[in-house]
C-alpha atoms as a PDB file:
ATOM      1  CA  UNK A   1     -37.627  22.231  -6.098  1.00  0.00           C
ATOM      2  CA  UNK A   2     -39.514  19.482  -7.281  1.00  0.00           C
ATOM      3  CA  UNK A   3     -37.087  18.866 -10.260  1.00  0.00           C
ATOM      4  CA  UNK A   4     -35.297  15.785  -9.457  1.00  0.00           C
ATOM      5  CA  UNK A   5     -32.538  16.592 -11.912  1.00  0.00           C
ATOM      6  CA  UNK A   6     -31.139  18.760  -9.595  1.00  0.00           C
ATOM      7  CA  UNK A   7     -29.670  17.654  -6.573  1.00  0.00           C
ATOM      8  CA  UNK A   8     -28.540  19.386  -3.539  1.00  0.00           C
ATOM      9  CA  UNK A   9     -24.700  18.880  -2.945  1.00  0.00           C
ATOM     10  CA  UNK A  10     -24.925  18.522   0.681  1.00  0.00           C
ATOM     11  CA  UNK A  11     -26.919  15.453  -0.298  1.00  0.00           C
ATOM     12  CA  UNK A  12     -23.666  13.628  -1.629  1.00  0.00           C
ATOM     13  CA  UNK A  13     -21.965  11.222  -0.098  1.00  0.00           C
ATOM     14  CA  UNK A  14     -18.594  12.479   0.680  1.00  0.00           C
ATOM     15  CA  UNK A  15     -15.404  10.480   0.863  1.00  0.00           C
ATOM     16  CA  UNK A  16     -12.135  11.818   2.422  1.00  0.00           C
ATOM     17  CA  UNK A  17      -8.909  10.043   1.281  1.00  0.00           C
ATOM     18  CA  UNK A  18      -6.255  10.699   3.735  1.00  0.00           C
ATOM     19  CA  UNK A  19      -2.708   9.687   2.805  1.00  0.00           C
ATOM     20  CA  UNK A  20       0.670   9.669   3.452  1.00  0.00           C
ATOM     21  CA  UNK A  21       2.512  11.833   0.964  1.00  0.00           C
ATOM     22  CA  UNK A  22       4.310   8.830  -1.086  1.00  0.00           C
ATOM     23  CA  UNK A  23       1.183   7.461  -1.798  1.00  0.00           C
ATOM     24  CA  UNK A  24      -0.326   9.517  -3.861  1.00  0.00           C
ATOM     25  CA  UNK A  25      -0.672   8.372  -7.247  1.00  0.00           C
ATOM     26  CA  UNK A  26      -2.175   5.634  -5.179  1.00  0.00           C
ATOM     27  CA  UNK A  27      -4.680   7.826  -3.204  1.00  0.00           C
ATOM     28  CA  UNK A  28      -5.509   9.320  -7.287  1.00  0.00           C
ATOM     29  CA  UNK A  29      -6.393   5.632  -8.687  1.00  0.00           C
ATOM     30  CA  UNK A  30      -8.450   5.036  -5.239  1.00  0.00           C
ATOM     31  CA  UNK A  31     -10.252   8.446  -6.059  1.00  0.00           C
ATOM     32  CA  UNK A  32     -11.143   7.103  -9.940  1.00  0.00           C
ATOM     33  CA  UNK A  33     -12.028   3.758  -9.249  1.00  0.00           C
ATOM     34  CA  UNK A  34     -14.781   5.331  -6.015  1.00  0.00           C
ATOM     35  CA  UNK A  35     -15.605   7.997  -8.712  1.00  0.00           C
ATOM     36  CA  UNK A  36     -16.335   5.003 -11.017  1.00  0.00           C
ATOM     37  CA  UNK A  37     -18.519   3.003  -9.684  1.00  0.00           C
ATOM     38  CA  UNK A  38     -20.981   6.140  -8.242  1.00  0.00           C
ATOM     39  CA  UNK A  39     -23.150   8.348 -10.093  1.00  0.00           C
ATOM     40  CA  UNK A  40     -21.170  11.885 -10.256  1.00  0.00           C
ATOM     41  CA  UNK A  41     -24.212  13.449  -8.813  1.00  0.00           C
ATOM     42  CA  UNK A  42     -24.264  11.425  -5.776  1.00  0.00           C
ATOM     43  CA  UNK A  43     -20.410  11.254  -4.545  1.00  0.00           C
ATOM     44  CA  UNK A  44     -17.436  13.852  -3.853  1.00  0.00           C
ATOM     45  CA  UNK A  45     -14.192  12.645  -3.088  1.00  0.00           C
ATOM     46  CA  UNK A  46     -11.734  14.502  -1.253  1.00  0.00           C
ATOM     47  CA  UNK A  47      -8.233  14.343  -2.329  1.00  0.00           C
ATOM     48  CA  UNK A  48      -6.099  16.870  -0.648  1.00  0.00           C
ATOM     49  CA  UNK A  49      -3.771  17.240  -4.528  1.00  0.00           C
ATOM     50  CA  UNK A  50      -6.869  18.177  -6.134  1.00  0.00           C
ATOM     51  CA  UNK A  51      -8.358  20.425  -3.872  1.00  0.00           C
ATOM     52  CA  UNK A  52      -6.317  22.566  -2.036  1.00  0.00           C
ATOM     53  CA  UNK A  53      -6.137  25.452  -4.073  1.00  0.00           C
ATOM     54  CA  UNK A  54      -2.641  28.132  -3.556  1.00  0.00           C
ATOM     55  CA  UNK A  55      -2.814  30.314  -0.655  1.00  0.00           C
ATOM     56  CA  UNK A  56      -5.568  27.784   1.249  1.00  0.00           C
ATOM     57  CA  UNK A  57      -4.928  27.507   4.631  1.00  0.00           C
ATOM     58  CA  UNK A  58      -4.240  23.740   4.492  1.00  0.00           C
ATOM     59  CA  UNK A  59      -5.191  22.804   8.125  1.00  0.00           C
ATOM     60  CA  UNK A  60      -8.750  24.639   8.203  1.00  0.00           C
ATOM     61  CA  UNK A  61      -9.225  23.136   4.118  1.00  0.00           C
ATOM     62  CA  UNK A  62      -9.050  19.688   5.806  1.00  0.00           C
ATOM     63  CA  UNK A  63     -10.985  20.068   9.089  1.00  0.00           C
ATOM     64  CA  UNK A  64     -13.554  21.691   6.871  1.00  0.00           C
ATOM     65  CA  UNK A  65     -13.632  18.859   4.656  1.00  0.00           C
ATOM     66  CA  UNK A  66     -13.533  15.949   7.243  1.00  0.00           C
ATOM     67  CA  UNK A  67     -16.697  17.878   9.241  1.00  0.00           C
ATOM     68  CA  UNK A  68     -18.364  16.782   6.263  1.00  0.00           C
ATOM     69  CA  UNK A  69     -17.346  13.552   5.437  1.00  0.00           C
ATOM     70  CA  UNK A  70     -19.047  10.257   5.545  1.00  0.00           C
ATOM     71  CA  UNK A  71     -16.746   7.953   4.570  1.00  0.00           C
ATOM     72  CA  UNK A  72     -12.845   7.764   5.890  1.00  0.00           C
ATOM     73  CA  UNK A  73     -10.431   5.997   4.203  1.00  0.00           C
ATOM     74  CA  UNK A  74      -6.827   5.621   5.193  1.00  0.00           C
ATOM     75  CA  UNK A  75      -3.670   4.846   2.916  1.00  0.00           C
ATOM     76  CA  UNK A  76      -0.196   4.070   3.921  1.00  0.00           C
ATOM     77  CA  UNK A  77       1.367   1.587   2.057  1.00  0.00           C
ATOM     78  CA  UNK A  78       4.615   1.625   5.009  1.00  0.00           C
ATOM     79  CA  UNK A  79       3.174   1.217   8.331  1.00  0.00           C
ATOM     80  CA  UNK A  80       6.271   2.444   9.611  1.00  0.00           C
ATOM     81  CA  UNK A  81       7.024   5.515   8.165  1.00  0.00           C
ATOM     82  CA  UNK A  82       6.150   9.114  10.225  1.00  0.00           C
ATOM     83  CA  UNK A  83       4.158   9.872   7.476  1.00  0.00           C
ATOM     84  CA  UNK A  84       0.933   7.644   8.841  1.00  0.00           C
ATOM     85  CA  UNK A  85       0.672  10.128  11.386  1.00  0.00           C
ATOM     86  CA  UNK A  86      -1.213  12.285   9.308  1.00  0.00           C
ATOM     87  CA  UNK A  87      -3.576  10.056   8.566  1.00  0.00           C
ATOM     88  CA  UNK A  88      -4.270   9.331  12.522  1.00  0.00           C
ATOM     89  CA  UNK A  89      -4.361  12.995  13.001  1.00  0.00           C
ATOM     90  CA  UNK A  90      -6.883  13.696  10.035  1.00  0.00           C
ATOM     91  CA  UNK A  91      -8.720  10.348  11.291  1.00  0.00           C
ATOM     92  CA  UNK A  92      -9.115  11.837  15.071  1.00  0.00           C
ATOM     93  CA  UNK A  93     -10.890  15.156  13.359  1.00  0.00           C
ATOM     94  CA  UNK A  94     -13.161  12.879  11.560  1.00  0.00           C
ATOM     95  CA  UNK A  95     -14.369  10.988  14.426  1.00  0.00           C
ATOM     96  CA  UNK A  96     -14.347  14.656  16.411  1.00  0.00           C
ATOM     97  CA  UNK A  97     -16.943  15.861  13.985  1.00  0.00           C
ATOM     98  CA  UNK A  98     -19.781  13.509  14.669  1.00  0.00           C
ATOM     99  CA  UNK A  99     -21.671  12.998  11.603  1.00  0.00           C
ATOM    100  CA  UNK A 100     -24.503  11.296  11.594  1.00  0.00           C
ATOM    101  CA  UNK A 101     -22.984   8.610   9.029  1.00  0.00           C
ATOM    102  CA  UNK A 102     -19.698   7.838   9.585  1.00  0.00           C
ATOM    103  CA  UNK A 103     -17.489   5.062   8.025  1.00  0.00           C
ATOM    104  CA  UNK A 104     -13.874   4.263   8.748  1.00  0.00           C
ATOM    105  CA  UNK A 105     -11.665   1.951   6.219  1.00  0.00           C
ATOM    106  CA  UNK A 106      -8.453   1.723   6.026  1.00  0.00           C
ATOM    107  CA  UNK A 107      -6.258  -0.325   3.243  1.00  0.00           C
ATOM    108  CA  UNK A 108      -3.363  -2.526   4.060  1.00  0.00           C
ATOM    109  CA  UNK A 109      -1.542  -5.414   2.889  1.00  0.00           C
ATOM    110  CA  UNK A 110       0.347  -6.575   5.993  1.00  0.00           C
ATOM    111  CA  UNK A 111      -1.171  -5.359   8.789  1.00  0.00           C
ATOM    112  CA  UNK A 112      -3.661  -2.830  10.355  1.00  0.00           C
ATOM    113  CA  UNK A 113      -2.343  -0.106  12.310  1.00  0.00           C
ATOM    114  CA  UNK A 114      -3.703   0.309  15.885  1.00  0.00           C
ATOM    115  CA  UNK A 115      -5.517   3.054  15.108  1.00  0.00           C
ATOM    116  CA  UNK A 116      -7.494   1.268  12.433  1.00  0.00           C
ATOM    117  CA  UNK A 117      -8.425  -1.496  14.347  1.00  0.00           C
ATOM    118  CA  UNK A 118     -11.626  -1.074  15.236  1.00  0.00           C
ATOM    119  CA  UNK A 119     -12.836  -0.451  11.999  1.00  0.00           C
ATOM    120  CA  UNK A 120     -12.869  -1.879   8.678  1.00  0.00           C
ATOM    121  CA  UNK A 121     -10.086  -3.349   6.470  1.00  0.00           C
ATOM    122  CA  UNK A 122      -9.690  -3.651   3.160  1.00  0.00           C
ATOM    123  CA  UNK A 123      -6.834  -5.958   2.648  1.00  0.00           C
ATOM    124  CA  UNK A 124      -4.961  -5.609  -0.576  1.00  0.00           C
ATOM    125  CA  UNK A 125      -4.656  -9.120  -2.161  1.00  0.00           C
ATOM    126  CA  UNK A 126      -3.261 -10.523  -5.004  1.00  0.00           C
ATOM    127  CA  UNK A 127      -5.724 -10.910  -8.088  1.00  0.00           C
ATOM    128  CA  UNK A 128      -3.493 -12.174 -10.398  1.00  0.00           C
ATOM    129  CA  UNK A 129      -0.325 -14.234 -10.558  1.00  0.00           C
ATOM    130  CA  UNK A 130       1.965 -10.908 -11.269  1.00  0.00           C
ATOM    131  CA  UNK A 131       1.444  -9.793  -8.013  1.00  0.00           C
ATOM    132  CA  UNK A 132       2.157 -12.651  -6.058  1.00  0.00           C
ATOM    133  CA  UNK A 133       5.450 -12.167  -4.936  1.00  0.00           C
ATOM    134  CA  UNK A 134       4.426  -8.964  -3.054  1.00  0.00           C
ATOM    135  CA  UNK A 135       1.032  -9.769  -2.024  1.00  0.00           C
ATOM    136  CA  UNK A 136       0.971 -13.228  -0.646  1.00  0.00           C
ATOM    137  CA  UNK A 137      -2.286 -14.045  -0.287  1.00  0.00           C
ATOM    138  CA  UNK A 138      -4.885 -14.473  -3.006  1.00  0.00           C
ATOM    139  CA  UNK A 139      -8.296 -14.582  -4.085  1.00  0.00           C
ATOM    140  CA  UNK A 140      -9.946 -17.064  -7.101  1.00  0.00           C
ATOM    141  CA  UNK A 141     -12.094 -14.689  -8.409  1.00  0.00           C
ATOM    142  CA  UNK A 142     -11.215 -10.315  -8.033  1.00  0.00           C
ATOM    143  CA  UNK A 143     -15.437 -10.199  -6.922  1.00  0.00           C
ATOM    144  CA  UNK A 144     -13.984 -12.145  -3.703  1.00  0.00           C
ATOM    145  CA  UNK A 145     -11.428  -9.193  -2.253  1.00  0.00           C
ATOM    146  CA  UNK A 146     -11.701  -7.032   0.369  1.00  0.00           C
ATOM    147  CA  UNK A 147     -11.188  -3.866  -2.299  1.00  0.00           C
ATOM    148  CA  UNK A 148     -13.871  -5.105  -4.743  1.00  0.00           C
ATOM    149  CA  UNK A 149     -16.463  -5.006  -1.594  1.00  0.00           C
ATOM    150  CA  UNK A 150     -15.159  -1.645  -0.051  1.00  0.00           C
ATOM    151  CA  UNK A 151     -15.712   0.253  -3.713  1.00  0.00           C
ATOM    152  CA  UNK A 152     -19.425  -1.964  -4.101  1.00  0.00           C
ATOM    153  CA  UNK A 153     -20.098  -0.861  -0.511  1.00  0.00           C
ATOM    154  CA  UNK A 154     -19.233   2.875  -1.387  1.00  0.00           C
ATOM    155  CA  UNK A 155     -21.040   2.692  -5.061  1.00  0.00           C
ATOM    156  CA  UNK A 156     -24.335   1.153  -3.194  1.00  0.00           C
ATOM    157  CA  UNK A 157     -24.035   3.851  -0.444  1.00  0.00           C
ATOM    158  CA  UNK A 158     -24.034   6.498  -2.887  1.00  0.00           C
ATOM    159  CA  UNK A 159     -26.938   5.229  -4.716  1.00  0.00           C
ATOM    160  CA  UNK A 160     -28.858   6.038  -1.566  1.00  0.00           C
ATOM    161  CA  UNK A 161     -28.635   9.399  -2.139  1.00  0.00           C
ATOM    162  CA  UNK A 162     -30.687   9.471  -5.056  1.00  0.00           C
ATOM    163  CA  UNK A 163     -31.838   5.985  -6.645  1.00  0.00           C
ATOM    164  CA  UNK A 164     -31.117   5.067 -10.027  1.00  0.00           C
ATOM    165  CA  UNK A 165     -33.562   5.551 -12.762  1.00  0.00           C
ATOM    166  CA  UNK A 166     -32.584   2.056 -13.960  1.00  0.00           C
ATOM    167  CA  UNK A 167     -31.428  -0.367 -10.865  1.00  0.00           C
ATOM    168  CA  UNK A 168     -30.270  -3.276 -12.756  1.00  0.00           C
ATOM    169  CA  UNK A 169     -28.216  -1.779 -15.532  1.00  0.00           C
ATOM    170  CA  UNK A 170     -27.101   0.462 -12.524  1.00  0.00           C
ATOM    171  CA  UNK A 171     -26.151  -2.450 -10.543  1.00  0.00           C
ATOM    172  CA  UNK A 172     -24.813  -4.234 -13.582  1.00  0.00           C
ATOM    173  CA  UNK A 173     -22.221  -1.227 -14.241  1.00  0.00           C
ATOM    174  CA  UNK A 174     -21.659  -0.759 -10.230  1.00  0.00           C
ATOM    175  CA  UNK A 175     -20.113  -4.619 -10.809  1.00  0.00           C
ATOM    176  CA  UNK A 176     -18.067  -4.472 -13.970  1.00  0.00           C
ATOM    177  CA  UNK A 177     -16.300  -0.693 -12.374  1.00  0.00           C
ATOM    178  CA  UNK A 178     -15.407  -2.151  -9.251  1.00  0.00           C
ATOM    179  CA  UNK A 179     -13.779  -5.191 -10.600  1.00  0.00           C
ATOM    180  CA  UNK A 180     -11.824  -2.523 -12.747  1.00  0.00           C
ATOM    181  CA  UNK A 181     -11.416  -0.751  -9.981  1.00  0.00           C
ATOM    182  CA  UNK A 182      -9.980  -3.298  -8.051  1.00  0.00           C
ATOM    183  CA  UNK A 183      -7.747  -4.204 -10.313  1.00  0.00           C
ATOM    184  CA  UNK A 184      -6.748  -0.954 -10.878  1.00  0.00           C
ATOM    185  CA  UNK A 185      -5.956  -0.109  -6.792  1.00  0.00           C
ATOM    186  CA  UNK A 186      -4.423  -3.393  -6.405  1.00  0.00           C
ATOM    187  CA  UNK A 187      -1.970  -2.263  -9.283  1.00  0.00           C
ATOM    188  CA  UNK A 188      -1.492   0.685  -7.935  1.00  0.00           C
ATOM    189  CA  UNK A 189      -0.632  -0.589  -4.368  1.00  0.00           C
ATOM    190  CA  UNK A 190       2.142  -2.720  -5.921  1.00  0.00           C
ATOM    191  CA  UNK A 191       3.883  -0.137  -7.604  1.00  0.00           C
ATOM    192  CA  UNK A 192       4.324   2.505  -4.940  1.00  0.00           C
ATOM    193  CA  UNK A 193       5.385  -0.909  -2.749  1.00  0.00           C
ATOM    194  CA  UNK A 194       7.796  -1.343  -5.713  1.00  0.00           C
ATOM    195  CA  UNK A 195       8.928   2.482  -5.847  1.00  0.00           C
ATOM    196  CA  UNK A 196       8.858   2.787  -1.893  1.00  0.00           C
ATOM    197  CA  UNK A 197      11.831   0.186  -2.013  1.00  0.00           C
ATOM    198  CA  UNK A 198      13.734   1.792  -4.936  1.00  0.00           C
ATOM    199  CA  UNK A 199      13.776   5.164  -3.360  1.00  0.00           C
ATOM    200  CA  UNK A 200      14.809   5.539  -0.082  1.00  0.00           C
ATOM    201  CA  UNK A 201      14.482   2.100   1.277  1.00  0.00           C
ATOM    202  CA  UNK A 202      17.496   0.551  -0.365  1.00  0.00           C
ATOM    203  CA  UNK A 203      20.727   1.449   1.066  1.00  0.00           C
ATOM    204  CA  UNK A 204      22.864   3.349  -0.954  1.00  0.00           C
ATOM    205  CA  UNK A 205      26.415   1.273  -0.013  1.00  0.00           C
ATOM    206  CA  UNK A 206      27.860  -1.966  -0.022  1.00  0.00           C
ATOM    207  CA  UNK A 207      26.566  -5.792   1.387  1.00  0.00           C
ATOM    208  CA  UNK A 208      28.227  -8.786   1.378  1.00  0.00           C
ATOM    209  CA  UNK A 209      26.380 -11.739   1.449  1.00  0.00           C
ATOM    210  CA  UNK A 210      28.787 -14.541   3.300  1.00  0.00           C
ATOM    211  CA  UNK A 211      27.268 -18.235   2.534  1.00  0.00           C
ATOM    212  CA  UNK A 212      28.767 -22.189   3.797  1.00  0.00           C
ATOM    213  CA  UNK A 213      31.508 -23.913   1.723  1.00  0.00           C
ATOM    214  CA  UNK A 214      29.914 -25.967  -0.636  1.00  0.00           C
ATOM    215  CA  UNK A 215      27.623 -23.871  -1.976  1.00  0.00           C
ATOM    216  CA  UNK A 216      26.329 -24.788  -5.542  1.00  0.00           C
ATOM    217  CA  UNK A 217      23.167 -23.731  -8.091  1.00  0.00           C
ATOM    218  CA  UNK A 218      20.990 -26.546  -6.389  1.00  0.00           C
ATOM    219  CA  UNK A 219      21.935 -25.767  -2.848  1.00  0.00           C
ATOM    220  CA  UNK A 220      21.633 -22.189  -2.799  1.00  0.00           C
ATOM    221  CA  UNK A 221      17.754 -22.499  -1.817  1.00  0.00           C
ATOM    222  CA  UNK A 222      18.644 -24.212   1.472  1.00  0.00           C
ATOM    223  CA  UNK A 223      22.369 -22.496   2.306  1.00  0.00           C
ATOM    224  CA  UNK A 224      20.888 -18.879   1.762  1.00  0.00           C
ATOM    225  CA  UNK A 225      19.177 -19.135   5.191  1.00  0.00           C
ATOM    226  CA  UNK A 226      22.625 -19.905   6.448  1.00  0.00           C
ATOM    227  CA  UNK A 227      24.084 -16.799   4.819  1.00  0.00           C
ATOM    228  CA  UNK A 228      25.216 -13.676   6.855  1.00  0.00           C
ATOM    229  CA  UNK A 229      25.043 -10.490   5.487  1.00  0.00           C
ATOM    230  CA  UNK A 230      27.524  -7.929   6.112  1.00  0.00           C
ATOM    231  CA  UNK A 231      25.815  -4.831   5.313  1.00  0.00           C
ATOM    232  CA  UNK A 232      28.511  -1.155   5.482  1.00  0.00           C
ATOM    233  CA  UNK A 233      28.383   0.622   8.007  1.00  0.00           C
ATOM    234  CA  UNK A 234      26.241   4.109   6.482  1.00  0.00           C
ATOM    235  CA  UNK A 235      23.967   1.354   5.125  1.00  0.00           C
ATOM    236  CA  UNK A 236      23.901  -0.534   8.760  1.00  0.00           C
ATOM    237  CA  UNK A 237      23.191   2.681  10.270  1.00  0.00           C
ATOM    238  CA  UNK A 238      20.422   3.868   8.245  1.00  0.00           C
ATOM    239  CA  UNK A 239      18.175   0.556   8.096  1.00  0.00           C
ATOM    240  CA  UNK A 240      18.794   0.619  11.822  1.00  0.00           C
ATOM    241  CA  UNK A 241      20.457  -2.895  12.269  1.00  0.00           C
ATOM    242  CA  UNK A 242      20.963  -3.521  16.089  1.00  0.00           C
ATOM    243  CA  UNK A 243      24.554  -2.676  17.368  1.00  0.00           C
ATOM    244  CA  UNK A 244      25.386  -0.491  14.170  1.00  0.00           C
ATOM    245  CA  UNK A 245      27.045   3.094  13.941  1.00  0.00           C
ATOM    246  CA  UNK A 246      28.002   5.374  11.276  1.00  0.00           C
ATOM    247  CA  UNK A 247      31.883   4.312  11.540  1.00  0.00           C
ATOM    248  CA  UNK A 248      31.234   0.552  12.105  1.00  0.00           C
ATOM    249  CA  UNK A 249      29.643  -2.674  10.061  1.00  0.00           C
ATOM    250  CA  UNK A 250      27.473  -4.376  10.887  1.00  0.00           C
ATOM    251  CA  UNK A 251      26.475  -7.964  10.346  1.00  0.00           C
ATOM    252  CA  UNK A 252      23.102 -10.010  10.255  1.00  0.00           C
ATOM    253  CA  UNK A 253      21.558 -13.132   9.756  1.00  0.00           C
ATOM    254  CA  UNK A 254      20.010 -13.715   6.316  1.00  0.00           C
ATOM    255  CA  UNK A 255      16.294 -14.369   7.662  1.00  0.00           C
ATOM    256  CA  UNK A 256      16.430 -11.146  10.119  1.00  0.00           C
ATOM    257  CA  UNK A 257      18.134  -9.214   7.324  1.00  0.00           C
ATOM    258  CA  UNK A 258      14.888 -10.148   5.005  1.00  0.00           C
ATOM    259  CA  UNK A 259      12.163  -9.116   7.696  1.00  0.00           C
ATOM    260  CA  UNK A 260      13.908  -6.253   8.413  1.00  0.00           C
ATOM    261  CA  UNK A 261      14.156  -5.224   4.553  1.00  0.00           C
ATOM    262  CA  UNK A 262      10.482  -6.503   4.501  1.00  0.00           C
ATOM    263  CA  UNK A 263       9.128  -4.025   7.105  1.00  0.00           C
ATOM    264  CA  UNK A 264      11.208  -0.972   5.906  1.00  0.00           C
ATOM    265  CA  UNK A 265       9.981  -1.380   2.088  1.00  0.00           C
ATOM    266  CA  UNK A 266       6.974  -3.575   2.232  1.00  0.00           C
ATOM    267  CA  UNK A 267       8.090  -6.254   0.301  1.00  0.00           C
ATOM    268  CA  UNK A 268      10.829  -8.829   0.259  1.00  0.00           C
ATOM    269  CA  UNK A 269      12.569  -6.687  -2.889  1.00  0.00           C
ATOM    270  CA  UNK A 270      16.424  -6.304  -2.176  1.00  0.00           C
ATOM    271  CA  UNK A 271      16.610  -9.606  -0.799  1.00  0.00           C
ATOM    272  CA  UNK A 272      14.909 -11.380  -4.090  1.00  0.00           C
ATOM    273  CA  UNK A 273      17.672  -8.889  -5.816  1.00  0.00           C
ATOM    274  CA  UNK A 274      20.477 -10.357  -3.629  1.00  0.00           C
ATOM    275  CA  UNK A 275      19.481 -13.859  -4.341  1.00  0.00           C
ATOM    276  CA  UNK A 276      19.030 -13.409  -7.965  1.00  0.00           C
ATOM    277  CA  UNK A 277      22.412 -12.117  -8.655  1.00  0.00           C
ATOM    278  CA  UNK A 278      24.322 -14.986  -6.639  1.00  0.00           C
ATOM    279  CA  UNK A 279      22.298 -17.318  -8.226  1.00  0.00           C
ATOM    280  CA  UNK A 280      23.587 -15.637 -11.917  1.00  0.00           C
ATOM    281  CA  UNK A 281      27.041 -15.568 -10.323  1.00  0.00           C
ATOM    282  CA  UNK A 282      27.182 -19.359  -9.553  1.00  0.00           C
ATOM    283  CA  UNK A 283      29.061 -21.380 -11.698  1.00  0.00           C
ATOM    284  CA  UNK A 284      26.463 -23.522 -14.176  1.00  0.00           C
ATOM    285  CA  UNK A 285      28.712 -27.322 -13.645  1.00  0.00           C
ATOM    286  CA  UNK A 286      28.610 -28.401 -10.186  1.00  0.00           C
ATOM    287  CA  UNK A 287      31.910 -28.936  -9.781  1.00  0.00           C
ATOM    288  CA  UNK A 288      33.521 -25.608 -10.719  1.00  0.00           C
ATOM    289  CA  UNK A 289      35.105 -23.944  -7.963  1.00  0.00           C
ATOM    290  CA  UNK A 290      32.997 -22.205  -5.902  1.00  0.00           C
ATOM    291  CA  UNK A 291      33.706 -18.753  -4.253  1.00  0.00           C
ATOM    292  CA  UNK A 292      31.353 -18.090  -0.961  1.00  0.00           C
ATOM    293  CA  UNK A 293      31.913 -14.651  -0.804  1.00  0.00           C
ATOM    294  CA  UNK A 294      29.499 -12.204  -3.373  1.00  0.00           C
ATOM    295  CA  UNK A 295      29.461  -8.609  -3.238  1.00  0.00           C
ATOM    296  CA  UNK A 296      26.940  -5.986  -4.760  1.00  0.00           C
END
């Protein structure tokens, strides 16, 4: 008993993961990069994927698991999508079970979901310049975001359970994993954003894109907010666009048709698409004839 080499599981600091199916290569980097920056003896992460074994009964698996959970963390990179309500389920049984420590976090990039208010955020922000078309805010340094403090936070936590032998080449290691880990989540985040539009965000028929007479390469920029966008009407109906049916088109402005695309994919993706290919189409002299009307 007195061997300090052996430590009592229950003495771990135990993370649960919760997230919406999509996300889950996600919710496996996020499980690394906590795994990373703890002593394996001191932390278990629960990641429904890894540990729900064939024939489990799923929902007593989880309960079980969040009754022993510390720390909470919440992943839906679409806000809007039924999936989330998992994680608001799983996140009601967590704060059901009482533990003494408990910790709520949830990561976002656009907003926090009113469940997740109260507690803490880790906004996902853009670290370097490759990700700042789909994260729009940014940090100087990757030590400065959100994500960097949430894994240091978990890392020191789980230090508590048993203290390092060696604190400063402990701490020294906690720093350099979670600024890999960081990097690694924020990466991670991007690319399901990326894959959550190519799947089943785009629609899967025509638009039109309808712009002012006199458009030319350098007044596309400022005529593109001008634009309508006639979008078919399975498309229409499916991305929801007000006054649309299965049989009819529908048609919409360019800067509603870009939030909209915005909130159903979580980044401004088909629109950039749209705007890239009219710009390719344009004639290259100015005064070439110029046809208003693109389809894609």
């Amino acid at each position: 008993m007195g061997d300090q080499s052996v430590l009592d599981t229950a003495g771990k600091l135990r993370v649960f993961i919760s997230h919406a199916g999509e996300d889950t290569d996600l919710a496996r980097v996020l499980q690394r990069s906590i795994e990373s920056v703890c002593d394996p003896d001191n932390v278990d992460v629960f990641l429904d994927y890894d540990q729900i074994t064939f024939g489990s009964e799923i929902p007593k698996v989880i309960k079980d698991a969040l009754s022993r959970s510390n720390f909470f963390i919440g992943v839906a990179t679409h806000n809007l999508r039924n999936q989330f309500s998992w994680c608001g389920l799983e996140l009601g049984y967590f704060l059901a079970a009482g533990n003494d420590v408990q910790e709520i976090c949830y990561l976002y990039h656009k907003e926090i979901q009113d469940v997740f208010k109260p507690y803490l955020g880790a906004q996902i922000v853009s670290l370097t310049d490759k990700h700042k078309t789909a994260l729009l805010d940014a940090v100087k340094r990757v030590a400065d975001s959100p994500i960097y403090r949430l894994l240091v936070q978990i890392g020191v936590g789980a230090s508590r359970r048993r203290f390092p032998k060696d604190p400063i080449k402990f701490f020294d290691s906690l720093r350099t994993a979670a600024e890999a880990g960081a990097t690694a989540v924020t990466d991670a985040y991007v690319e399901q954003l990326r894959r959550n539009a190519k799947q089943a965000r785009y629609p899967q028929s025509r638009i039109k894109v309808t712009l002012p007479a006199g458009l030319n390469p350098t007044t596309l920029s400022t005529l593109i907010k001008k634009a309508t966008v006639g979008i078919y009407p399975k498309a229409a109906f499916f991305l929801k666009i007000p006054g649309s049916s299965e049989e009819s088109p529908a048609e919409i402005q360019w800067g509603p048709f870009t939030d909209r695309m915005r909130d159903l994919s979580g980044g401004p993706y088909l629109p950039s698409i749209l705007y890239e290919i009219i710009d390719a189409f344009l004639p290259s002299q100015f005064d070439a004839k110029n046809d208003y009307l693109f389809q894609t």
